[in-house]
Protein backbone atom coordinates (compact mmCIF):
# COMPACT_ATOMS: atom_id res chain seq x y z
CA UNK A 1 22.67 2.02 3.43
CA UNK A 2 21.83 -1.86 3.46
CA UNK A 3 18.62 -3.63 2.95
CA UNK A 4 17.30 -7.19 3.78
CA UNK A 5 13.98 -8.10 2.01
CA UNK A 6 12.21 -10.86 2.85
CA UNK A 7 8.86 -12.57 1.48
CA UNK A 8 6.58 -13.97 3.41
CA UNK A 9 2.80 -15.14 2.72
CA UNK A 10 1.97 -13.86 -0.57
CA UNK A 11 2.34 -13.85 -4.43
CA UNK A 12 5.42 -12.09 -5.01
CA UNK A 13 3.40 -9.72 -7.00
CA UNK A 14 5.03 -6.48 -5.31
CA UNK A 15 8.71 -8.12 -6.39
CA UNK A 16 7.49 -8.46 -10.00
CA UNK A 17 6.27 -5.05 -9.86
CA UNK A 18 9.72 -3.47 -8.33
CA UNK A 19 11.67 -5.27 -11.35
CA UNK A 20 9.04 -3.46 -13.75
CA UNK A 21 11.17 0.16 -12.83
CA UNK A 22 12.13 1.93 -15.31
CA UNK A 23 14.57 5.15 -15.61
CA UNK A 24 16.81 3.46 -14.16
CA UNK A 25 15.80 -0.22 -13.44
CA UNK A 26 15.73 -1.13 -9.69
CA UNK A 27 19.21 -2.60 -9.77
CA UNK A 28 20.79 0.75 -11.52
CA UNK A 29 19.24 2.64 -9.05
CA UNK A 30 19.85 0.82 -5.65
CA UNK A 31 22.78 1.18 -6.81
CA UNK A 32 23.14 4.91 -8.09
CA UNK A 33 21.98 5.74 -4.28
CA UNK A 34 24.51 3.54 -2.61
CA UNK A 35 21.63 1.07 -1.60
CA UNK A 36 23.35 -2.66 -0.88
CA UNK A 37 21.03 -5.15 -1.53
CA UNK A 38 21.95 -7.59 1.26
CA UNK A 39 19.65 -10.23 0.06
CA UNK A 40 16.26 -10.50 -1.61
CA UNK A 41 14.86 -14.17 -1.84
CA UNK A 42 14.03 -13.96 -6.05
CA UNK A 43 16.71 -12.26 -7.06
CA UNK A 44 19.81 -12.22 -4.53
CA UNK A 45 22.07 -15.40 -6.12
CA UNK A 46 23.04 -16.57 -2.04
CA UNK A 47 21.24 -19.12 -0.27
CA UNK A 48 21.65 -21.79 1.76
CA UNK A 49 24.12 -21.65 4.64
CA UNK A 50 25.39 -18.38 4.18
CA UNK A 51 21.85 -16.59 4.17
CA UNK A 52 21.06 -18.18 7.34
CA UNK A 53 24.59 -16.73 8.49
CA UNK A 54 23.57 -13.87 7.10
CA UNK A 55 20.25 -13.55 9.08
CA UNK A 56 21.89 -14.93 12.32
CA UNK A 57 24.79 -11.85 12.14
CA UNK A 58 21.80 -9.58 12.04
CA UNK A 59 19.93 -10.92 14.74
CA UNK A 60 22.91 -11.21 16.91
CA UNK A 61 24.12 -7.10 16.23
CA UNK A 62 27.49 -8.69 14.33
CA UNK A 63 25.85 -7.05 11.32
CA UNK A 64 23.80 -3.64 10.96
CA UNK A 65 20.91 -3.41 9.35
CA UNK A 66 19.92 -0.63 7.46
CA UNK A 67 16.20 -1.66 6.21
CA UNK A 68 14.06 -5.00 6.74
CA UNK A 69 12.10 -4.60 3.58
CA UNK A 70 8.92 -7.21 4.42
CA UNK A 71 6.45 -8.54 1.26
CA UNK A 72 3.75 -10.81 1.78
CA UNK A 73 1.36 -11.07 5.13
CA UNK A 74 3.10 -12.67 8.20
CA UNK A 75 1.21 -15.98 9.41
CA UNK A 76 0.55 -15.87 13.04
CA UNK A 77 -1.17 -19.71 13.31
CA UNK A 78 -1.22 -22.32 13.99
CA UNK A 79 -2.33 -21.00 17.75
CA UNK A 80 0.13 -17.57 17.52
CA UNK A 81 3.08 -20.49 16.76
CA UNK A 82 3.53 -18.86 13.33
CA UNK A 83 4.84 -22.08 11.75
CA UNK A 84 2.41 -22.39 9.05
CA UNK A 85 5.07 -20.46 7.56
CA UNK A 86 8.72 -21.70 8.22
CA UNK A 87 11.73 -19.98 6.80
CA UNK A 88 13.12 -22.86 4.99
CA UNK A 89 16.38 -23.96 6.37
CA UNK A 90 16.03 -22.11 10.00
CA UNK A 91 13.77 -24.45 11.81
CA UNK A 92 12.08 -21.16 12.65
CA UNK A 93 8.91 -19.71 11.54
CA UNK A 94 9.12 -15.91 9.65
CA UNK A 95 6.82 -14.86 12.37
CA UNK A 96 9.82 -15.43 14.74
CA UNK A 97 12.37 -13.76 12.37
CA UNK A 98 10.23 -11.01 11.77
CA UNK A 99 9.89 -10.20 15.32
CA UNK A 100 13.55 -10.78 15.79
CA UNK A 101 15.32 -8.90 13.05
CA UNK A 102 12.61 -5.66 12.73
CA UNK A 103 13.76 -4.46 16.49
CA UNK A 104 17.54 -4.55 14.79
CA UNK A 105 16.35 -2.36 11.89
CA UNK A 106 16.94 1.30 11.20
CA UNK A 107 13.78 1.35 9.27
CA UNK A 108 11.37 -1.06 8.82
CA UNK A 109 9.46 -1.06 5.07
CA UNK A 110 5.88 -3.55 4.64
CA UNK A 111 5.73 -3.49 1.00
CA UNK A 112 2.14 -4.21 -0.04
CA UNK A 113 -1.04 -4.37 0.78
CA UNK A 114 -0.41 -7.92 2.36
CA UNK A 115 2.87 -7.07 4.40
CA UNK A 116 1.03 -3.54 5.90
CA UNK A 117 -2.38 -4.96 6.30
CA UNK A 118 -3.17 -8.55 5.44
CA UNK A 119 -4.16 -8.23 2.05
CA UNK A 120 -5.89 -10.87 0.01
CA UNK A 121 -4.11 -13.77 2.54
CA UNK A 122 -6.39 -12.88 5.34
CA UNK A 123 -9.25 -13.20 3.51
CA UNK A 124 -12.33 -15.10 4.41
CA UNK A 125 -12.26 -17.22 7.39
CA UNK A 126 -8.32 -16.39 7.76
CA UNK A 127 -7.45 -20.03 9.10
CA UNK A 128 -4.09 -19.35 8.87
CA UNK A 129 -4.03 -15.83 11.12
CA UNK A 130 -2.81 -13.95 8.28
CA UNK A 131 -1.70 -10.03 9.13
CA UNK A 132 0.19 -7.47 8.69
CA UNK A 133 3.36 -7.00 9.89
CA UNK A 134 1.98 -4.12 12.47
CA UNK A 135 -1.69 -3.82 11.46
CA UNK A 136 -4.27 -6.52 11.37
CA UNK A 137 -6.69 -4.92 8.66
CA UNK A 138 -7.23 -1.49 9.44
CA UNK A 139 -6.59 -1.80 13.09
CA UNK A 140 -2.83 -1.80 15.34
CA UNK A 141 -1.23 -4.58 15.81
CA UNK A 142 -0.07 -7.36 13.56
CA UNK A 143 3.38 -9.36 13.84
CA UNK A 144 4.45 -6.60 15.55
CA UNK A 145 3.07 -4.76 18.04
CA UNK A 146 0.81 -1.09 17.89
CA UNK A 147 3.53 0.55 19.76
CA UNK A 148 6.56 -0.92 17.85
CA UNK A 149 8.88 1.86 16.25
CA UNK A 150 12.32 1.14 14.36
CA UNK A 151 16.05 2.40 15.79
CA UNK A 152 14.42 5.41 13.69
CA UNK A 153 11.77 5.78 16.27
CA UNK A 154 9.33 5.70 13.38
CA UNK A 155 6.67 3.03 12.93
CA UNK A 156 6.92 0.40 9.95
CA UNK A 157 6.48 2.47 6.84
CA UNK A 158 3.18 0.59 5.32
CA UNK A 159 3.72 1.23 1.15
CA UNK A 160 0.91 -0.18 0.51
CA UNK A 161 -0.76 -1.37 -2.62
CA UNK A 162 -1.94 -4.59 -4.63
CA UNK A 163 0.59 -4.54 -6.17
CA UNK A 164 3.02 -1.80 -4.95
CA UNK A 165 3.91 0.73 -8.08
CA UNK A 166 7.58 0.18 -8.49
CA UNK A 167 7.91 4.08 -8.13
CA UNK A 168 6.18 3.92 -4.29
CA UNK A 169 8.88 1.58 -3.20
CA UNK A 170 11.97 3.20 -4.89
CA UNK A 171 11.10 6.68 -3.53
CA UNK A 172 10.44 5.06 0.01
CA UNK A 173 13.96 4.31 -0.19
CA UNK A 174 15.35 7.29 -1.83
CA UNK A 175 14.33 8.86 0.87
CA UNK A 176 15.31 7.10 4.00
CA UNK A 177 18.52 6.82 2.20
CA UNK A 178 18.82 10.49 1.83
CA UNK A 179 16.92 11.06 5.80
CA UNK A 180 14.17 12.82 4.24
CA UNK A 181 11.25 10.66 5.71
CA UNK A 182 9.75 11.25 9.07
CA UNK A 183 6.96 11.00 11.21
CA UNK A 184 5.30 13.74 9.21
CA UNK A 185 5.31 12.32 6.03
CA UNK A 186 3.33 9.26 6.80
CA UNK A 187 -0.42 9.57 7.05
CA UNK A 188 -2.68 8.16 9.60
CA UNK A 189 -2.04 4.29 8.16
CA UNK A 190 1.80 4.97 8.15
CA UNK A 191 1.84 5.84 4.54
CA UNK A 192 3.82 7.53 2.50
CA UNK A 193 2.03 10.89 1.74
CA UNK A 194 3.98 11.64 -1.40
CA UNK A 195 1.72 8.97 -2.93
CA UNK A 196 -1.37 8.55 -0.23
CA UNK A 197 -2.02 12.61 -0.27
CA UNK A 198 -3.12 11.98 -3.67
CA UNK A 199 -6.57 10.10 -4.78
CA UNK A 200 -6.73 7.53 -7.71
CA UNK A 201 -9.51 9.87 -8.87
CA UNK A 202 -6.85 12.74 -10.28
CA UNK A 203 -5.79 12.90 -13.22
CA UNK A 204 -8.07 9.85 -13.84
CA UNK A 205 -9.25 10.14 -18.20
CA UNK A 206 -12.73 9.66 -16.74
CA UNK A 207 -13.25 12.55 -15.01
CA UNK A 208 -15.59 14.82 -17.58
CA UNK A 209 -17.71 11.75 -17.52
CA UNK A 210 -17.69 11.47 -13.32
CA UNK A 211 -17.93 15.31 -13.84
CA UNK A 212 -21.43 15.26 -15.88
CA UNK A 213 -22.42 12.04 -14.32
CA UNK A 214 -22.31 10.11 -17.69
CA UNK A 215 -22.39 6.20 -16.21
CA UNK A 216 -20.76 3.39 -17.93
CA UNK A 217 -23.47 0.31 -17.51
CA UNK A 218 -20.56 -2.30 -18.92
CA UNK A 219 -17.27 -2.39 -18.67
CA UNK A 220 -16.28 -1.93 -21.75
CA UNK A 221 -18.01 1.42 -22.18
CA UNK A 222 -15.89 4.95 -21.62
CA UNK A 223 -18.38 6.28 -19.13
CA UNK A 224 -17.52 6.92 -15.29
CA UNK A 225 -17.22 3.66 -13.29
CA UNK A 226 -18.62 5.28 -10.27
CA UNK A 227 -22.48 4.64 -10.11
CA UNK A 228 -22.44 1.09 -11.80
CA UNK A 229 -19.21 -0.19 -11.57
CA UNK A 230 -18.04 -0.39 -8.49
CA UNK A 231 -15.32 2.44 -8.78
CA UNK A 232 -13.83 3.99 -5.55
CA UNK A 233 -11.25 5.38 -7.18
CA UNK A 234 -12.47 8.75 -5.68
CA UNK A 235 -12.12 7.55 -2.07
CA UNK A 236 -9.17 5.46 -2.79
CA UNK A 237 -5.35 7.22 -1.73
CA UNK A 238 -2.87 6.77 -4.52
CA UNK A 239 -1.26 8.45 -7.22
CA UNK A 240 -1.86 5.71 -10.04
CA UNK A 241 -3.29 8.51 -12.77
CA UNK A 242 -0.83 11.05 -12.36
CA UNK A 243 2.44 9.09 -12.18
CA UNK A 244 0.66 5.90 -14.32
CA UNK A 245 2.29 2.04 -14.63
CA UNK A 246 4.70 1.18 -17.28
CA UNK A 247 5.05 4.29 -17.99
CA UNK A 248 1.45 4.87 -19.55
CA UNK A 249 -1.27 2.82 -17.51
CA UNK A 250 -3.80 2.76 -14.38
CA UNK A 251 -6.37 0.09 -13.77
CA UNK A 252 -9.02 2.98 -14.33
CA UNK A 253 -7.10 4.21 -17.86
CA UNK A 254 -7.57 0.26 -18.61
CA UNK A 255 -11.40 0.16 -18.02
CA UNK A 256 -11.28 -1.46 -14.91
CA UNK A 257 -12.47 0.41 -11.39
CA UNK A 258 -10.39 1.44 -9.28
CA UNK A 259 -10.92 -1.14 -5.94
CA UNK A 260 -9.02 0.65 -3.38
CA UNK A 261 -5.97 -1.77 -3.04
CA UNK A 262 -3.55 0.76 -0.69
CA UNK A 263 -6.62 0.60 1.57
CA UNK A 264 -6.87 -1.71 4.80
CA UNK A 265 -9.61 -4.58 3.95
CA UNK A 266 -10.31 -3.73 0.49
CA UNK A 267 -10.50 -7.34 -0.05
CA UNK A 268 -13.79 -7.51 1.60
CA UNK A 269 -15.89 -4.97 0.18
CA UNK A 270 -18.66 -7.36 1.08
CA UNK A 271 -20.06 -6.89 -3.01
CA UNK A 272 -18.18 -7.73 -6.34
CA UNK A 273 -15.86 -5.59 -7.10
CA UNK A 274 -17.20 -4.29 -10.40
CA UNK A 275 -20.33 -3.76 -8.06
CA UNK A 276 -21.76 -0.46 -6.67
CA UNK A 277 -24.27 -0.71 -3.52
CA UNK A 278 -27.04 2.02 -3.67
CA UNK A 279 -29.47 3.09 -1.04
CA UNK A 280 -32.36 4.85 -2.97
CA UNK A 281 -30.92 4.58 -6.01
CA UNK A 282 -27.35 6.76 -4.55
CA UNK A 283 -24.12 5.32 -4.47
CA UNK A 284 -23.20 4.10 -0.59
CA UNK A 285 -19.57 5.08 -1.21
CA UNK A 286 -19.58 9.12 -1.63
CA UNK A 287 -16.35 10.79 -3.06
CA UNK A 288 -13.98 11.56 -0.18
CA UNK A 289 -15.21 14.86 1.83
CA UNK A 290 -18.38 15.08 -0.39
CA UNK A 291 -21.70 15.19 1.32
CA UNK A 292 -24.48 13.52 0.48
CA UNK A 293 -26.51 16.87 -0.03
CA UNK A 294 -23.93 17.62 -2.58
CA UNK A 295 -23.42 14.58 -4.31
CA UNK A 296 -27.56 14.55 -5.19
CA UNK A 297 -27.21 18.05 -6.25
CA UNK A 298 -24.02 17.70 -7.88
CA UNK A 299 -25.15 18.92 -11.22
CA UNK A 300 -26.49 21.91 -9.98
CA UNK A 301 -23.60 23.00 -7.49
CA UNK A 302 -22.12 26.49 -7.17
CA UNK A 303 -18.64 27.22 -6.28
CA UNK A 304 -19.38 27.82 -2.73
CA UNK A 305 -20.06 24.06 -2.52
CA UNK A 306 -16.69 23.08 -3.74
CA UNK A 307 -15.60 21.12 -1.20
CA UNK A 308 -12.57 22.34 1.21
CA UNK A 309 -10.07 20.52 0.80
CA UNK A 310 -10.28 21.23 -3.29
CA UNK A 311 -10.61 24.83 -2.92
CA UNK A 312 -7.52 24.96 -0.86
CA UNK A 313 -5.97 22.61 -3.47
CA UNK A 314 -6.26 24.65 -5.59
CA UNK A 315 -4.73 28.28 -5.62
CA UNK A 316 -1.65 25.92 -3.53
CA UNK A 317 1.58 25.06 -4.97
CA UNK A 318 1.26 21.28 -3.41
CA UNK A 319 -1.19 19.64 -1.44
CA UNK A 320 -1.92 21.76 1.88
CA UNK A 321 -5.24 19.34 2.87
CA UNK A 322 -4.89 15.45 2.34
CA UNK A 323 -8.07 13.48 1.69
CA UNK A 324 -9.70 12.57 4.64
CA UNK A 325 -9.25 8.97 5.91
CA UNK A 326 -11.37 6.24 5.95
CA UNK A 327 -11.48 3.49 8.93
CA UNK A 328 -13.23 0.63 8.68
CA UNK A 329 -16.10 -0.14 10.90
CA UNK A 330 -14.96 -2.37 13.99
């Protein structure tokens, strides 16, 4: 299997996170799964001439393409032109490429939380028609259109994140490269379930003190970010406490809550992050599938109230009910 990645508008955080793999490093194991790196921007030594041969063989069928692995948000302006952002050398914008090379793809990978849904670069006022490259925020249709599906007949496979955990990305692959990745193993956003059936909140070190209610008021206290702090991590999809960064860490093991960065327009919450809006003194953001009736009598709950899709959970041997997902308001 071959891969193309490209980077369009964004930090290049995602790419610093891949090389961050450990166990084997991302090179060892592209390679241990027959993976061929056709060319990666940062890392890939060709350039010039022969890239844009390269990209030109693609578009023209000459040479097949495996997986167009996309990082960054795709810039649609000036006026849907897309040349804010022009693939140096080409004379053509990435929008253009983009829409030209994904149809050519076997499988078509946005890595980040730009690339699958805008991200931080379509924050704001947007001027530059920042999207995703088949979602603009939490809605269908970005670069690429809401109907668009790869040779695979899936849609592009949205890993998202802010940054990606190397561990998302590598299994992504792993998988297509072994065929083990359908339509059935992407949730509602086109995520990955392996990681997205999972919420930030387990396995998080805070949980006796969500569990009692025991607030931190600063960040730099070991109490539950929750009702002060602006902590979603029990709404937010990942796996971050259970398979942890660098081998040991999460941004909620750190002190720092959880802001719901695989999530379409976390960027906005319209509060600071470290923030939590209450209405009567309750948290607006209740834990995924928890009612408000609950929540307030948390304390006091029986086992009848456990929530559904825990109480299934649990006597299961994997995860039989995925959280329930969360749209933003139009």
């Amino acid at each position: 299997m071959n891969m193309l990645w490209l980077q369009s508008a964004g930090c290049g955080g995602c790419t610093m996170s891949l090389l961050c793999a450990e166990d084997p490093n991302v090179m060892d194991l592209l390679d241990g799964a027959g993976i061929d790196l056709l060319w990666h921007p940062s890392i890939s030594e060709m350039t010039g001439a022969p890239v844009r041969r390269l990209l030109e063989a693609i578009e023209a069928g000459e040479q097949p393409l495996d997986v167009l692995c996309i990082e960054g948000s795709i810039l649609r302006g000036p006026n849907g032109t897309g040349r804010y952002h022009m693939l140096a050398g080409t004379g053509r914008s990435m929008l253009d490429w983009v829409q030209s090379l994904a149809p050519r793809a076997q499988h078509v990978v946005a890595v980040g939380t730009c690339a699958t849904f805008g991200g931080v670069t379509s924050t704001g006022e947007n001027p530059a028609d920042a999207v995703g490259v088949q979602y603009d925020g939490g809605h269908k249709g970005g670069a690429l259109n809401a109907e668009f599906t790869s040779r695979s007949g899936l849609p592009v496979i949205n890993v998202a994140g802010c940054p990606t955990h190397p561990d998302w990305v590598t299994e992504t692959l792993l998988m297509l490269a072994d065929g083990a990745l359908g339509t059935g193993d992407l949730d509602g956003f086109a995520r990955p379930r392996f990681y997205a059936d999972h919420l930030v909140h387990h396995a998080c070190p805070k949980n006796e003190f969500y569990e009692y209610k025991a607030s931190a008021t600063e960040l730099s206290e070991m109490g539950c970010m929750m009702e002060n702090l602006g902590c979603i991590g029990t709404q937010a999809v990942g796996d971050c406490n259970i398979r942890s960064w660098n081998g040991e860490g999460s941004c909620t093991r750190a002190g720092y809550p959880c802001i719901n960065c695989t999530a379409p327009e976390f960027e906005e919450p319209g509060h600071g992050f470290t923030e939590t809006p209450k209405f009567a003194g309750i948290p607006i953001g209740l834990p995924t599938d928890m009612p408000k009736a609950w929540f307030m009598a948390l304390a006091s709950l029986s086992k009848k109230a456990t929530p559904k899709r825990i109480e299934i959970n649990a006597t299961a041997d994997r995860i039989e009910i995925p959280p329930t997902l969360r749209r933003p308001k139009s």
